[in-house]
ModelCIF file with pLDDT and N, C-alpha, C, O atoms, coordinates in Angstrom:
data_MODEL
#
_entry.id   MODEL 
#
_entity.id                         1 
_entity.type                       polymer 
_entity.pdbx_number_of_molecules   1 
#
_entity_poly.entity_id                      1 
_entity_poly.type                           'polypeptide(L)' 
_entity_poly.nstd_linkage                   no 
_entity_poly.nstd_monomer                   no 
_entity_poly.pdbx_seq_one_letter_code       
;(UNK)(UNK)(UNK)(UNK)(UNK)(UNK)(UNK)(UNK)(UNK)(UNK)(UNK)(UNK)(UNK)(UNK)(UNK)(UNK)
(UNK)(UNK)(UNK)(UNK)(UNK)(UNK)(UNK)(UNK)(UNK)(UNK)(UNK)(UNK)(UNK)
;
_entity_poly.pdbx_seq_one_letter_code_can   XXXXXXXXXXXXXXXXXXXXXXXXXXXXX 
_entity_poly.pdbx_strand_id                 A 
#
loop_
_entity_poly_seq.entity_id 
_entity_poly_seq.num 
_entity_poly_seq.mon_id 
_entity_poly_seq.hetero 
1 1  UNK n 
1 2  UNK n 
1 3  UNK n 
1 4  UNK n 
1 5  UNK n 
1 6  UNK n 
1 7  UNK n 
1 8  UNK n 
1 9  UNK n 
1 10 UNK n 
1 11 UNK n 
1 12 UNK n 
1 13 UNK n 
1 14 UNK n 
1 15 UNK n 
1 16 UNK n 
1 17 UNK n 
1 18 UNK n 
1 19 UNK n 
1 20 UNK n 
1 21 UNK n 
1 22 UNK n 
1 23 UNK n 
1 24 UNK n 
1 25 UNK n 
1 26 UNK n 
1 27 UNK n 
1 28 UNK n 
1 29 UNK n 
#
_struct_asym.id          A 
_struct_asym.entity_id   1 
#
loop_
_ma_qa_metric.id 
_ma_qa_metric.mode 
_ma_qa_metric.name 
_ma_qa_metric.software_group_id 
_ma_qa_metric.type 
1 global pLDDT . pLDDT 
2 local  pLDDT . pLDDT 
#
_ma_qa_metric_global.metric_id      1 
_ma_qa_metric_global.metric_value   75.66 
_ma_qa_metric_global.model_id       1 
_ma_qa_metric_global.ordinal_id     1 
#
loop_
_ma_qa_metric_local.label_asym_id 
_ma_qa_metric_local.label_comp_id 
_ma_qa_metric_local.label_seq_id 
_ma_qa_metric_local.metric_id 
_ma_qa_metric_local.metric_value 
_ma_qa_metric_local.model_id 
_ma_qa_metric_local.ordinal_id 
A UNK 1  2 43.00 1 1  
A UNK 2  2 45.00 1 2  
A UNK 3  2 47.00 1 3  
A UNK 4  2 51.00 1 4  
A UNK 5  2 58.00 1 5  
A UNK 6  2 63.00 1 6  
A UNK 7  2 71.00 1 7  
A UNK 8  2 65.00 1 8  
A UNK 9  2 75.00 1 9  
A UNK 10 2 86.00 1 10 
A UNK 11 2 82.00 1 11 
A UNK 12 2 86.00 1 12 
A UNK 13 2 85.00 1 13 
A UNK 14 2 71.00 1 14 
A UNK 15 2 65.00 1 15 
A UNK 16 2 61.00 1 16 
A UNK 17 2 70.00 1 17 
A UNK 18 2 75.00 1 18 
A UNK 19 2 84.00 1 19 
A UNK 20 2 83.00 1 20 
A UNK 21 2 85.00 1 21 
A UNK 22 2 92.00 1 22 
A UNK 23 2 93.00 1 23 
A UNK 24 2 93.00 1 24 
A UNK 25 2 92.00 1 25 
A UNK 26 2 92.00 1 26 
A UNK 27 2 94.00 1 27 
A UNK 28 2 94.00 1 28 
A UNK 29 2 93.00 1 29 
#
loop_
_atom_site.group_PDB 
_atom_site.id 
_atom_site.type_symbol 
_atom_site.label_atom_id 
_atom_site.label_alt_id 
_atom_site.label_comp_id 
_atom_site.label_asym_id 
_atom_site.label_entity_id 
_atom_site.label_seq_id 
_atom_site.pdbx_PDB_ins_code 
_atom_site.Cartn_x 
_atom_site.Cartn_y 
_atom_site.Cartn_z 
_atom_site.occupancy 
_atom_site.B_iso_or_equiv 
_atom_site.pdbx_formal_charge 
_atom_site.auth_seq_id 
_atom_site.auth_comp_id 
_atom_site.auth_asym_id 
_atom_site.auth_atom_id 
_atom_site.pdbx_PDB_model_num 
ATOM 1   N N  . UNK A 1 1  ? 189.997 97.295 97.152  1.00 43.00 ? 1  UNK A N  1 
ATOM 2   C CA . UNK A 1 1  ? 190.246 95.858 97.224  1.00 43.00 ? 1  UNK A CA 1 
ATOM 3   C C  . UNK A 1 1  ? 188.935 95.077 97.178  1.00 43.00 ? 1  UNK A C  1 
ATOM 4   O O  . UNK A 1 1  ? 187.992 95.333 97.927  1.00 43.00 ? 1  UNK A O  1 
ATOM 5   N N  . UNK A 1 2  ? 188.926 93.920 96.077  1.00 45.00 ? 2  UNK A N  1 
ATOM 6   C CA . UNK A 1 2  ? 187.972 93.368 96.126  1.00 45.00 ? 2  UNK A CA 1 
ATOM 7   C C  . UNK A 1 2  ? 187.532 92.842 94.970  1.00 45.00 ? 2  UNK A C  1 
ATOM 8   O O  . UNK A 1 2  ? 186.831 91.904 94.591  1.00 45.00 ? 2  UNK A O  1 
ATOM 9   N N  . UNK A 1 3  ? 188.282 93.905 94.438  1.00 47.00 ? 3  UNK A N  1 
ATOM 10  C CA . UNK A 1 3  ? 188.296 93.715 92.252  1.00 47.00 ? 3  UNK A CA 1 
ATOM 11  C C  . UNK A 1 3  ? 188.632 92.426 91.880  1.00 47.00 ? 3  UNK A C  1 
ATOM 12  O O  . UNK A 1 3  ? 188.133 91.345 92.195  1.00 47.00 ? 3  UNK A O  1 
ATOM 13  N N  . UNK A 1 4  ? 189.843 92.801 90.936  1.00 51.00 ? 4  UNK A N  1 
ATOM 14  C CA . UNK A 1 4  ? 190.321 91.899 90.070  1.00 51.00 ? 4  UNK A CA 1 
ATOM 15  C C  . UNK A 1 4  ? 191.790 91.785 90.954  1.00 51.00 ? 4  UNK A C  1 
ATOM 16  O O  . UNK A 1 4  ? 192.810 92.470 90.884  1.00 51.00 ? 4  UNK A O  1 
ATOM 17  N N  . UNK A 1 5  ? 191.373 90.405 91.967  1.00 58.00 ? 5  UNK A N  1 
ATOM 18  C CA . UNK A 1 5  ? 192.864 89.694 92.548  1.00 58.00 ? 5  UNK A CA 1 
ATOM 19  C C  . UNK A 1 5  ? 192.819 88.499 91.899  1.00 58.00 ? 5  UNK A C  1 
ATOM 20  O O  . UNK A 1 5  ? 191.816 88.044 91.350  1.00 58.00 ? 5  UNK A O  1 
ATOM 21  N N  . UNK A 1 6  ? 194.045 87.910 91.962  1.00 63.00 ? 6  UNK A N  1 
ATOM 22  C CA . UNK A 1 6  ? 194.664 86.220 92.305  1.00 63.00 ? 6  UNK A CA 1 
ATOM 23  C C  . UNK A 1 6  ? 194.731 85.651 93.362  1.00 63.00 ? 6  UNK A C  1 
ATOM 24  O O  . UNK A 1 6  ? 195.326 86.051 94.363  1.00 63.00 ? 6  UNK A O  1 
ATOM 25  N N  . UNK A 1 7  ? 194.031 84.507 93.214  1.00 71.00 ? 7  UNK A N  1 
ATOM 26  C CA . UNK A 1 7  ? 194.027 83.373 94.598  1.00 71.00 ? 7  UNK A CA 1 
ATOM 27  C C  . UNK A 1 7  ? 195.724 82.975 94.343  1.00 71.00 ? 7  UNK A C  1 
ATOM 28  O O  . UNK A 1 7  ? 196.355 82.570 93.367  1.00 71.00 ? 7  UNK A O  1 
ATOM 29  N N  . UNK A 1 8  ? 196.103 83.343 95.854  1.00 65.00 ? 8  UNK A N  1 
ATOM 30  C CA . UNK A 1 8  ? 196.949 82.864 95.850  1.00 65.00 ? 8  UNK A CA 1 
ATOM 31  C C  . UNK A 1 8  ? 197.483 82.306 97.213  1.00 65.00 ? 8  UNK A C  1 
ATOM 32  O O  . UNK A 1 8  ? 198.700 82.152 97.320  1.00 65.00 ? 8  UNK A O  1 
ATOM 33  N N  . UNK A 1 9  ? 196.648 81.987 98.280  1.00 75.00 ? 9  UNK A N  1 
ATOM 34  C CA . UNK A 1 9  ? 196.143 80.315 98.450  1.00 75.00 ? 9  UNK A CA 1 
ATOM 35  C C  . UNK A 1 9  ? 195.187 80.067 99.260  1.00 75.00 ? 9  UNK A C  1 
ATOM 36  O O  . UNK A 1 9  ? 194.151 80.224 98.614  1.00 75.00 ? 9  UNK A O  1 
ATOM 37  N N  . UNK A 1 10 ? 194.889 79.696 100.561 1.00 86.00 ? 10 UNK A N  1 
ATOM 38  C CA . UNK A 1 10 ? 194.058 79.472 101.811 1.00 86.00 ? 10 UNK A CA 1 
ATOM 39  C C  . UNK A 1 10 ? 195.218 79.496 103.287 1.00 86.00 ? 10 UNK A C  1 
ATOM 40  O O  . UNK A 1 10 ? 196.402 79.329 102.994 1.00 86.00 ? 10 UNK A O  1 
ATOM 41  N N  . UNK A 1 11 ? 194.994 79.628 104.300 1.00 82.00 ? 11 UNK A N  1 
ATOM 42  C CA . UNK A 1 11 ? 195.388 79.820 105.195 1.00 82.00 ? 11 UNK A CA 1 
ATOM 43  C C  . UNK A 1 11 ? 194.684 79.859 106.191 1.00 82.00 ? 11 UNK A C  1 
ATOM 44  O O  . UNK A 1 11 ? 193.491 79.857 105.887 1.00 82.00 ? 11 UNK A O  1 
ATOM 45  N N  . UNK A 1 12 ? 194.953 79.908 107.703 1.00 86.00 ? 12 UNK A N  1 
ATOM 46  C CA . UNK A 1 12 ? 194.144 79.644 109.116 1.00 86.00 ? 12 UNK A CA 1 
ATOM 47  C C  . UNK A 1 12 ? 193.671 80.618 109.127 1.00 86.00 ? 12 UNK A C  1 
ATOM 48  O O  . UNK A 1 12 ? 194.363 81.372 108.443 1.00 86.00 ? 12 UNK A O  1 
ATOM 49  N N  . UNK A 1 13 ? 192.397 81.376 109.729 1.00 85.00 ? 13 UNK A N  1 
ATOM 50  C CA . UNK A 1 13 ? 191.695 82.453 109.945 1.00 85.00 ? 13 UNK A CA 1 
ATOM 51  C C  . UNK A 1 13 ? 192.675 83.073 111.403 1.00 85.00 ? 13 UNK A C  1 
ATOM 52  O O  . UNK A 1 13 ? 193.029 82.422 112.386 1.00 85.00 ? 13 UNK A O  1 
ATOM 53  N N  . UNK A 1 14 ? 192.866 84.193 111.168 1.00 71.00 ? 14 UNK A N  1 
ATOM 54  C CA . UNK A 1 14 ? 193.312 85.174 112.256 1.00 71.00 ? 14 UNK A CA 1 
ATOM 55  C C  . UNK A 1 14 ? 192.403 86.620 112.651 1.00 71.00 ? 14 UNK A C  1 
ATOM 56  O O  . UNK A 1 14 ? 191.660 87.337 111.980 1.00 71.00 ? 14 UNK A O  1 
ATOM 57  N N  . UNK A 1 15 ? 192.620 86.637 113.329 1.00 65.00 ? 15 UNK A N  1 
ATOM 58  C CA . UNK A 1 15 ? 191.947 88.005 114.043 1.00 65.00 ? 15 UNK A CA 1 
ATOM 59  C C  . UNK A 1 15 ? 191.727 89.347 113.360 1.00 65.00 ? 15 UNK A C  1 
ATOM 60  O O  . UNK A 1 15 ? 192.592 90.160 113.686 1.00 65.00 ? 15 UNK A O  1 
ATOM 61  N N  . UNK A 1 16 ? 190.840 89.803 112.525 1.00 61.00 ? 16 UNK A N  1 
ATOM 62  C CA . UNK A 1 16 ? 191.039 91.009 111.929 1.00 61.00 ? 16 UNK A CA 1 
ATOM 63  C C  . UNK A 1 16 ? 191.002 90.845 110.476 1.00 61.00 ? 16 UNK A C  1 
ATOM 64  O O  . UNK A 1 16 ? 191.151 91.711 109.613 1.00 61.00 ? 16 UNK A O  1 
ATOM 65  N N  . UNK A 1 17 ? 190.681 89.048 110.291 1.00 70.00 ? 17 UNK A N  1 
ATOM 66  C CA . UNK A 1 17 ? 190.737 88.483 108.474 1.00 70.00 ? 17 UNK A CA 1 
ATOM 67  C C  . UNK A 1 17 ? 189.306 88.672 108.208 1.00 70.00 ? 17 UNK A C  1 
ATOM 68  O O  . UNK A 1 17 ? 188.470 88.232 108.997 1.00 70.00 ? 17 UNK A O  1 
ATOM 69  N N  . UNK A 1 18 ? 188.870 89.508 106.786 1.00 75.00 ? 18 UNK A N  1 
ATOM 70  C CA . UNK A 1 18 ? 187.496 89.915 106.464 1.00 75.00 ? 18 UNK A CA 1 
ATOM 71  C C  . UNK A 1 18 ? 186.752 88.934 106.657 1.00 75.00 ? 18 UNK A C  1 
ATOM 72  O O  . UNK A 1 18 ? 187.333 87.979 106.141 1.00 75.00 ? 18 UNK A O  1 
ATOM 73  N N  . UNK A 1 19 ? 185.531 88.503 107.225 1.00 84.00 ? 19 UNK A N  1 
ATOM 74  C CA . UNK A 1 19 ? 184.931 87.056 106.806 1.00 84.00 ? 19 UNK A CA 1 
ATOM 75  C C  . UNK A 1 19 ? 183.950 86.883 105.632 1.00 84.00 ? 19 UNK A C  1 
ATOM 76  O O  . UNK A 1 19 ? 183.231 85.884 105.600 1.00 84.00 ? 19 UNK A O  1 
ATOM 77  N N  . UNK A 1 20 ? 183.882 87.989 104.493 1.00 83.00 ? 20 UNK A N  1 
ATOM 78  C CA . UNK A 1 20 ? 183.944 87.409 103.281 1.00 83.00 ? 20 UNK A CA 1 
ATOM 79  C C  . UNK A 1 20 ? 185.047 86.755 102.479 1.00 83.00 ? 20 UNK A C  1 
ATOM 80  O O  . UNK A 1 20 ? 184.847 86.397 101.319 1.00 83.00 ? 20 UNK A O  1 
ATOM 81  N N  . UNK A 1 21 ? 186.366 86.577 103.169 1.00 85.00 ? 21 UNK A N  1 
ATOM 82  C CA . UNK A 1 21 ? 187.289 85.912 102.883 1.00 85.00 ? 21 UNK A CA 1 
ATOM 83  C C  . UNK A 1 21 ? 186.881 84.505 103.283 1.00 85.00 ? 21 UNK A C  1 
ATOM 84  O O  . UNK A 1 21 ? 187.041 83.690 102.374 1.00 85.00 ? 21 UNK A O  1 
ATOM 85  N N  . UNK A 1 22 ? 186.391 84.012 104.425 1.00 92.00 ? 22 UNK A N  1 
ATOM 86  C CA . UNK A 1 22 ? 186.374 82.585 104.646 1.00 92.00 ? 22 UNK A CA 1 
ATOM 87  C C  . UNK A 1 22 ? 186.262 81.705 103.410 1.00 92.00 ? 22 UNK A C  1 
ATOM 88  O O  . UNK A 1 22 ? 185.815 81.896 102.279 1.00 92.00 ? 22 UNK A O  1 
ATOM 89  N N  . UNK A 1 23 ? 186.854 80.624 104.059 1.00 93.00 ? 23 UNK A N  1 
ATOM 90  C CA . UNK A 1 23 ? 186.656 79.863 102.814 1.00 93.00 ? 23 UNK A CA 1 
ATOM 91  C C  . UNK A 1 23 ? 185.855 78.404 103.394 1.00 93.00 ? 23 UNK A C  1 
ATOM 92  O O  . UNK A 1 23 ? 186.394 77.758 104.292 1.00 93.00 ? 23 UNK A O  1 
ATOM 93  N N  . UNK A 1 24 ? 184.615 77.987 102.834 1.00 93.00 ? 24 UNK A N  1 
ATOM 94  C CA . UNK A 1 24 ? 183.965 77.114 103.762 1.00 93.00 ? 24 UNK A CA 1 
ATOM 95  C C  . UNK A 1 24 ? 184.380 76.060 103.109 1.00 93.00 ? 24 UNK A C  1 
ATOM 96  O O  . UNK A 1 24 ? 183.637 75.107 103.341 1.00 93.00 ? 24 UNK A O  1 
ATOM 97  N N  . UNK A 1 25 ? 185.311 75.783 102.334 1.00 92.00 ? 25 UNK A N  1 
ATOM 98  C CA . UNK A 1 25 ? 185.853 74.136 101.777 1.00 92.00 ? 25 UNK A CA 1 
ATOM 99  C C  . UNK A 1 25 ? 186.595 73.504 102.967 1.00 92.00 ? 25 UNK A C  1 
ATOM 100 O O  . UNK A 1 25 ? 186.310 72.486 103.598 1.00 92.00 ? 25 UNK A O  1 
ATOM 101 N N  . UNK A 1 26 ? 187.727 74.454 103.130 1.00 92.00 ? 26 UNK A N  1 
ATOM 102 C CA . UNK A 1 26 ? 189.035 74.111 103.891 1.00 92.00 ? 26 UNK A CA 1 
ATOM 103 C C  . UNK A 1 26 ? 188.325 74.032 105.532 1.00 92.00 ? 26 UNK A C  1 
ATOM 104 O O  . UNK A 1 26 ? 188.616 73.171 106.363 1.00 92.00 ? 26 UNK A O  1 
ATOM 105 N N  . UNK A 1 27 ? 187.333 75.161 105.734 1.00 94.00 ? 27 UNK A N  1 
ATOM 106 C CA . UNK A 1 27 ? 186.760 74.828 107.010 1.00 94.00 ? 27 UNK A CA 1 
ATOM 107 C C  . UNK A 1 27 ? 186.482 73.374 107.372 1.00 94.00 ? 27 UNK A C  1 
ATOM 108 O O  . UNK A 1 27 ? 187.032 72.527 108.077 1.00 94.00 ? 27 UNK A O  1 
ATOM 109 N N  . UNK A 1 28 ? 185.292 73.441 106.519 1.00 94.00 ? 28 UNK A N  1 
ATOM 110 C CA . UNK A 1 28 ? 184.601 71.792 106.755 1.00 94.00 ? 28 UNK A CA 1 
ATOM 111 C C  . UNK A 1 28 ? 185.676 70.872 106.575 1.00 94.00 ? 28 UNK A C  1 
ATOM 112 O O  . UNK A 1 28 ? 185.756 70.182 107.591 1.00 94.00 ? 28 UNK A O  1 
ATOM 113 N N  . UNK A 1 29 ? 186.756 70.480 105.518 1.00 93.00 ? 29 UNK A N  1 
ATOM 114 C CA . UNK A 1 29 ? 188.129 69.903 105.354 1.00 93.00 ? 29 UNK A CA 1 
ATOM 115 C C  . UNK A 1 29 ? 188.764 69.299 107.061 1.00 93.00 ? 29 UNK A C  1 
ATOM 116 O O  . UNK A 1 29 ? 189.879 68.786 107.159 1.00 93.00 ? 29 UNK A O  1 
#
């Protein structure tokens, strides 16, 4: 995992979510 995915959307950070997933748009948002 890590390849070739689809965004398919943003969501609240939970416990155990990679934090190269973060997404710093929706943060600061």
């Amino acid at each position: 995992r890590g390849g070739s995915r689809d965004l398919a959307g943003v969501r609240e950070y939970r416990e155990g979510d990679r934090v190269r997933d973060l997404c710093a748009r929706a943060w600061a948002r």
